[in-house]
N, C-alpha and C. Protein backbone atom coordinates (compact mmCIF):
# COMPACT_ATOMS: atom_id res chain seq x y z
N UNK A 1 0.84 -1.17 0.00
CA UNK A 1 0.00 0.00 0.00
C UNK A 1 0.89 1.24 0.00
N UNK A 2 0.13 1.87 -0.70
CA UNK A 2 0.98 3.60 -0.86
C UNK A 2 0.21 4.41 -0.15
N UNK A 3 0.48 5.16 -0.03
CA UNK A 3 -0.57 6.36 0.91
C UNK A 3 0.82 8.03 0.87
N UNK A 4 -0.26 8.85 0.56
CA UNK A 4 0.52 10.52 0.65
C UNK A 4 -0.30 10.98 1.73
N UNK A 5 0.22 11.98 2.53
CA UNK A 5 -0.92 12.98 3.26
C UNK A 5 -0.51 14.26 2.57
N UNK A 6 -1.11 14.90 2.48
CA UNK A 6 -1.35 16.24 1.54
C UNK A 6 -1.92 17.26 2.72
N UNK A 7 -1.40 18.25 2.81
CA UNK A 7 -1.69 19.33 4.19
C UNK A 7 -1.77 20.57 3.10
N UNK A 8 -2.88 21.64 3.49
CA UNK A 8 -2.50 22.75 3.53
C UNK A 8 -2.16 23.91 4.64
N UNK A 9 -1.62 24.76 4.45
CA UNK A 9 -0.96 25.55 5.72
C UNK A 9 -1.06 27.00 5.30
N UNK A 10 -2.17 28.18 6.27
CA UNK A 10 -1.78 29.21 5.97
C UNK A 10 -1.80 30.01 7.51
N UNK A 11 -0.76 30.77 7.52
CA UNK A 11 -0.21 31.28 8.68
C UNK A 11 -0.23 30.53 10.04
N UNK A 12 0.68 29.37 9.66
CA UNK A 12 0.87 28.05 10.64
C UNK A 12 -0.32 27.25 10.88
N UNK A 13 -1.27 27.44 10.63
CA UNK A 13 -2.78 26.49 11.02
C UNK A 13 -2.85 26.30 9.59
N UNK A 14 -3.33 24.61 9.81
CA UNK A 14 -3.95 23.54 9.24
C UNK A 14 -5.42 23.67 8.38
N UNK A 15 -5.41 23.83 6.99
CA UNK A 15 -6.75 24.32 6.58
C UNK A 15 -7.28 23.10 6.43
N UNK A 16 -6.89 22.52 5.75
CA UNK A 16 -7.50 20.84 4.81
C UNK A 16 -6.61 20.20 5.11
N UNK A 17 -6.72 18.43 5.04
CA UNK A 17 -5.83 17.76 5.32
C UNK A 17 -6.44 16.35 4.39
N UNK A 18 -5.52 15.75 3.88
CA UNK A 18 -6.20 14.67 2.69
C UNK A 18 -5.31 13.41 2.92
N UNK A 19 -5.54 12.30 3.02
CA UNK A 19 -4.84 11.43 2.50
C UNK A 19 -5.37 10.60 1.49
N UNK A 20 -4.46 9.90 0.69
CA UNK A 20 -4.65 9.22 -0.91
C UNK A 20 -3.24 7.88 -0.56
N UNK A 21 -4.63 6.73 -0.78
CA UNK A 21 -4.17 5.80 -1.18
C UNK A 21 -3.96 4.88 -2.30
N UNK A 22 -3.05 4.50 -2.71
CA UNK A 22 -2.62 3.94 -3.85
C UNK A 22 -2.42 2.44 -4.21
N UNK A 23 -3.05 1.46 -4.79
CA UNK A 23 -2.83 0.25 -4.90
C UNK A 23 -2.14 -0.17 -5.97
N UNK A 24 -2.03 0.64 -6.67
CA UNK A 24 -1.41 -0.22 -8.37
C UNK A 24 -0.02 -0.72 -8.28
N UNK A 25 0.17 -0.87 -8.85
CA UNK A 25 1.36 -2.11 -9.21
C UNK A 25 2.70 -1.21 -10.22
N UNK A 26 2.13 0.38 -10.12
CA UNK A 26 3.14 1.58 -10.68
C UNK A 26 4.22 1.50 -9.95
N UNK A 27 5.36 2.47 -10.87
CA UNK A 27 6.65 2.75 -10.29
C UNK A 27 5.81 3.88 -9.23
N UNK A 28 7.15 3.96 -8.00
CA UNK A 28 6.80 4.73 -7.07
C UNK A 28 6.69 6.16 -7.57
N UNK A 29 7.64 6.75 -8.86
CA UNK A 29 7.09 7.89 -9.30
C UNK A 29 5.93 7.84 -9.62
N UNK A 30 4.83 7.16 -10.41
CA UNK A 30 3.70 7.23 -10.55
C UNK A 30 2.36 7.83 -10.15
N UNK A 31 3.00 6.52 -8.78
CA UNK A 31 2.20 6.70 -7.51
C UNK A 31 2.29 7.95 -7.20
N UNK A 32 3.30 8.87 -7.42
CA UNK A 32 3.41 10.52 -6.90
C UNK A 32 2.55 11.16 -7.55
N UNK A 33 2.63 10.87 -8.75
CA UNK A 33 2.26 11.73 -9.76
C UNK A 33 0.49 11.72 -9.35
N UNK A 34 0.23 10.69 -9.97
CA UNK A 34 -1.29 10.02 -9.43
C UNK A 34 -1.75 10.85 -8.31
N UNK A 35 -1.27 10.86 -7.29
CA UNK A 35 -1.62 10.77 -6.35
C UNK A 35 -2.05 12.43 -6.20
N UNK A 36 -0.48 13.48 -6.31
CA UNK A 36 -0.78 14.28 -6.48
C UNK A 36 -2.01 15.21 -6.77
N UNK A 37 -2.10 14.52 -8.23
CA UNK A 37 -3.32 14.86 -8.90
C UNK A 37 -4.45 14.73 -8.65
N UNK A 38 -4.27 13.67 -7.25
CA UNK A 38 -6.26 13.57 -7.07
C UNK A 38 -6.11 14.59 -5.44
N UNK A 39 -4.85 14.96 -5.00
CA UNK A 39 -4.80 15.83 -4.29
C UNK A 39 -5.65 17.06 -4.68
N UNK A 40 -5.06 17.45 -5.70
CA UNK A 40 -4.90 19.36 -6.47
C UNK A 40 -6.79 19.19 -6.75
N UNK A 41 -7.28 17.81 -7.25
CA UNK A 41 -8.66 18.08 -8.06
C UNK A 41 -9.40 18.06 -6.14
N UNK A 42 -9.08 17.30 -5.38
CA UNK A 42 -9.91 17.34 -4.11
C UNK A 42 -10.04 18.77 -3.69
N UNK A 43 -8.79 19.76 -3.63
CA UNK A 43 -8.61 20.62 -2.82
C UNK A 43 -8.44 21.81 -3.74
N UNK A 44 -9.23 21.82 -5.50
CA UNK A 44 -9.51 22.49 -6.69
C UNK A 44 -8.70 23.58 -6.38
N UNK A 45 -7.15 22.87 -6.92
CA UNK A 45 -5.64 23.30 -6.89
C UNK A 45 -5.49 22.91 -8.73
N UNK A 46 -4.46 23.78 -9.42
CA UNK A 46 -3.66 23.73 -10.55
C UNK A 46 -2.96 22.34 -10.00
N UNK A 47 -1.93 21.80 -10.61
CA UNK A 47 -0.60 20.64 -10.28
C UNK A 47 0.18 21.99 -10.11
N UNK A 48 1.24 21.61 -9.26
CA UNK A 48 1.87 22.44 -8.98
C UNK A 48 3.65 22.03 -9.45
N UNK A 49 4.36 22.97 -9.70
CA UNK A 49 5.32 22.53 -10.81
C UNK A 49 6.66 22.02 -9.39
N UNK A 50 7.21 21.03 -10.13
CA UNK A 50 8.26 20.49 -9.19
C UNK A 50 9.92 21.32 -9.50
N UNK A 51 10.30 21.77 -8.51
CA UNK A 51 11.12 22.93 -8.67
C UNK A 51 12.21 21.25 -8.21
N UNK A 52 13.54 21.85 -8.51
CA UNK A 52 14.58 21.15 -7.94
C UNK A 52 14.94 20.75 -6.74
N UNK A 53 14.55 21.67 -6.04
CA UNK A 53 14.82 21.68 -4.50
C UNK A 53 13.61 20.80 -4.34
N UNK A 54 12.21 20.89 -4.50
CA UNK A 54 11.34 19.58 -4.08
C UNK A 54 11.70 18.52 -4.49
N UNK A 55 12.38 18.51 -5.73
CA UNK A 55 12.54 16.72 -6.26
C UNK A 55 13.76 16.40 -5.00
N UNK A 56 14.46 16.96 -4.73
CA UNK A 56 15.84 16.90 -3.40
C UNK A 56 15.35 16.66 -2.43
N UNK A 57 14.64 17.24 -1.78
CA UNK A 57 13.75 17.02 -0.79
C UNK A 57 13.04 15.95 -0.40
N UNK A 58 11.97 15.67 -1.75
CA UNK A 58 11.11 14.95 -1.85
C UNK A 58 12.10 13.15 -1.73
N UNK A 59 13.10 13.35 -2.40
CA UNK A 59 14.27 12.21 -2.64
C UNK A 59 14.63 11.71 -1.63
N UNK A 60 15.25 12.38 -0.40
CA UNK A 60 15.84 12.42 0.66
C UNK A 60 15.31 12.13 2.17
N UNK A 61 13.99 12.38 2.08
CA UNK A 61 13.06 12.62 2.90
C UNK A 61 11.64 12.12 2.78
N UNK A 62 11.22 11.89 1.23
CA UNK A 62 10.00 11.37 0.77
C UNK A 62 8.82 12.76 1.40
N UNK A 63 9.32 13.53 1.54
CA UNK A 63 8.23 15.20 1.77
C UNK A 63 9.13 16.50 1.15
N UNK A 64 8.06 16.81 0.83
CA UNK A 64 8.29 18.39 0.12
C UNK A 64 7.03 19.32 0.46
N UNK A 65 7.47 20.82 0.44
CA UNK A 65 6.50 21.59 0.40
C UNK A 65 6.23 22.01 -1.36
N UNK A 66 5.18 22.82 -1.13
CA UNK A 66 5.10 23.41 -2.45
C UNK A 66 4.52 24.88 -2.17
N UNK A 67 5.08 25.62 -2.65
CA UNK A 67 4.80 27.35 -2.07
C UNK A 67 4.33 28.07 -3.22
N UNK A 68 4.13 29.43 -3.35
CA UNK A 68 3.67 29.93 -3.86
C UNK A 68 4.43 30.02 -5.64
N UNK A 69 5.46 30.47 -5.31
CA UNK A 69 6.69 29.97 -6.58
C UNK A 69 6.63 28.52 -6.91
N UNK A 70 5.53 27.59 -6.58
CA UNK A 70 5.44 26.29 -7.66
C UNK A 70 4.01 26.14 -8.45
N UNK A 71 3.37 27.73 -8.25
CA UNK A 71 1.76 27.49 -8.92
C UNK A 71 1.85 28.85 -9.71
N UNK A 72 1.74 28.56 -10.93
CA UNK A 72 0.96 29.40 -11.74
C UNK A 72 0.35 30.68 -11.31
N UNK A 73 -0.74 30.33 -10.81
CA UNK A 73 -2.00 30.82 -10.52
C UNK A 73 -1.50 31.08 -9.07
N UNK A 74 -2.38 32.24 -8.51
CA UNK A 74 -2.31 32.78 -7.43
C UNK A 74 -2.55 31.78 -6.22
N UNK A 75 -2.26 31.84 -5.49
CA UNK A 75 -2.51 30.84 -3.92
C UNK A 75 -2.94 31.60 -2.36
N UNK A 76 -3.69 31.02 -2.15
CA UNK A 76 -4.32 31.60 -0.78
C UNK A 76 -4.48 31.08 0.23
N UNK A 77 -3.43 30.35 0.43
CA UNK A 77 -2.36 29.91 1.53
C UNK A 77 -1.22 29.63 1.81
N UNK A 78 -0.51 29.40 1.95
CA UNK A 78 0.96 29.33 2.61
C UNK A 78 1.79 28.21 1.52
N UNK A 79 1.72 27.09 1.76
CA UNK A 79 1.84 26.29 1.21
C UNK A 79 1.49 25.09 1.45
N UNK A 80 1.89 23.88 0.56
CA UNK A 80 1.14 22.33 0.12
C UNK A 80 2.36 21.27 0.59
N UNK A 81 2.01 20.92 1.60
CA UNK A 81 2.96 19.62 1.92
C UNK A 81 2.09 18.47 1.81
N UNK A 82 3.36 17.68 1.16
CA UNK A 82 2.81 16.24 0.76
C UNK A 82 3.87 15.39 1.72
N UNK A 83 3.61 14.42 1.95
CA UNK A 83 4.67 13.31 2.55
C UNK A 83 4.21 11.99 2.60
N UNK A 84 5.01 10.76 2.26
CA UNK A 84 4.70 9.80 1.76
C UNK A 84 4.64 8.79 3.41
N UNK A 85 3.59 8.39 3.82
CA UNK A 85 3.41 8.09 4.85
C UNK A 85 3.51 6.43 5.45
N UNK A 86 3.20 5.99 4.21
CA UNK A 86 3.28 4.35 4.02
C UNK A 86 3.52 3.61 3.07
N UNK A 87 4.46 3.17 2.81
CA UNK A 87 5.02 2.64 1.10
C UNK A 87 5.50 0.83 1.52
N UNK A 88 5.13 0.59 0.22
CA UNK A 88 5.06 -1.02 0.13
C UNK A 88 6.79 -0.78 0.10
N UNK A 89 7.98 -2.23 0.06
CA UNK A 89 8.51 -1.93 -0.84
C UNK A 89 8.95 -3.32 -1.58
């Protein structure tokens, strides 16, 4: 089983909080990707672009934030942490 928790954060408090679980039989990038995406449509977010420092992060640690400099479109909160909470391997 895969599982992300997906947080949003604006001025230190907790707005939404999501988790997404994953069963397929994908590479673990997949599962990110996927997963992501049913994040952004739950919480009617753009995808938000993966800067270098998140793929480092995300690598090292299996969590990243995502801030205002990874969306397009304006944001009206702080930022989007994801972290991978339970992974098969």
């Amino acid at each position: 089983m895969f599982r992300i928790w997906a947080k949003l954060f604006k001025n230190n408090h907790l707005l939404k909080d999501i988790v997404i679980t994953n069963d397929s039989d994908d590479t673990r990038t997949h599962k990110v990707f996927k997963s992501l995406t049913e994040i952004c449509l739950a919480f009617d977010l753009e995808n938000p672009l993966w800067l270098d420092s998140n793929i480092n992060e995300f690598k090292r640690i299996s969590k990243t934030r995502f801030t205002k400099d990874n969306f397009i479109e304006e944001i009206d909160f702080d930022y989007l942490e994801i972290q991978v909470i339970d992974e098969d391997f």
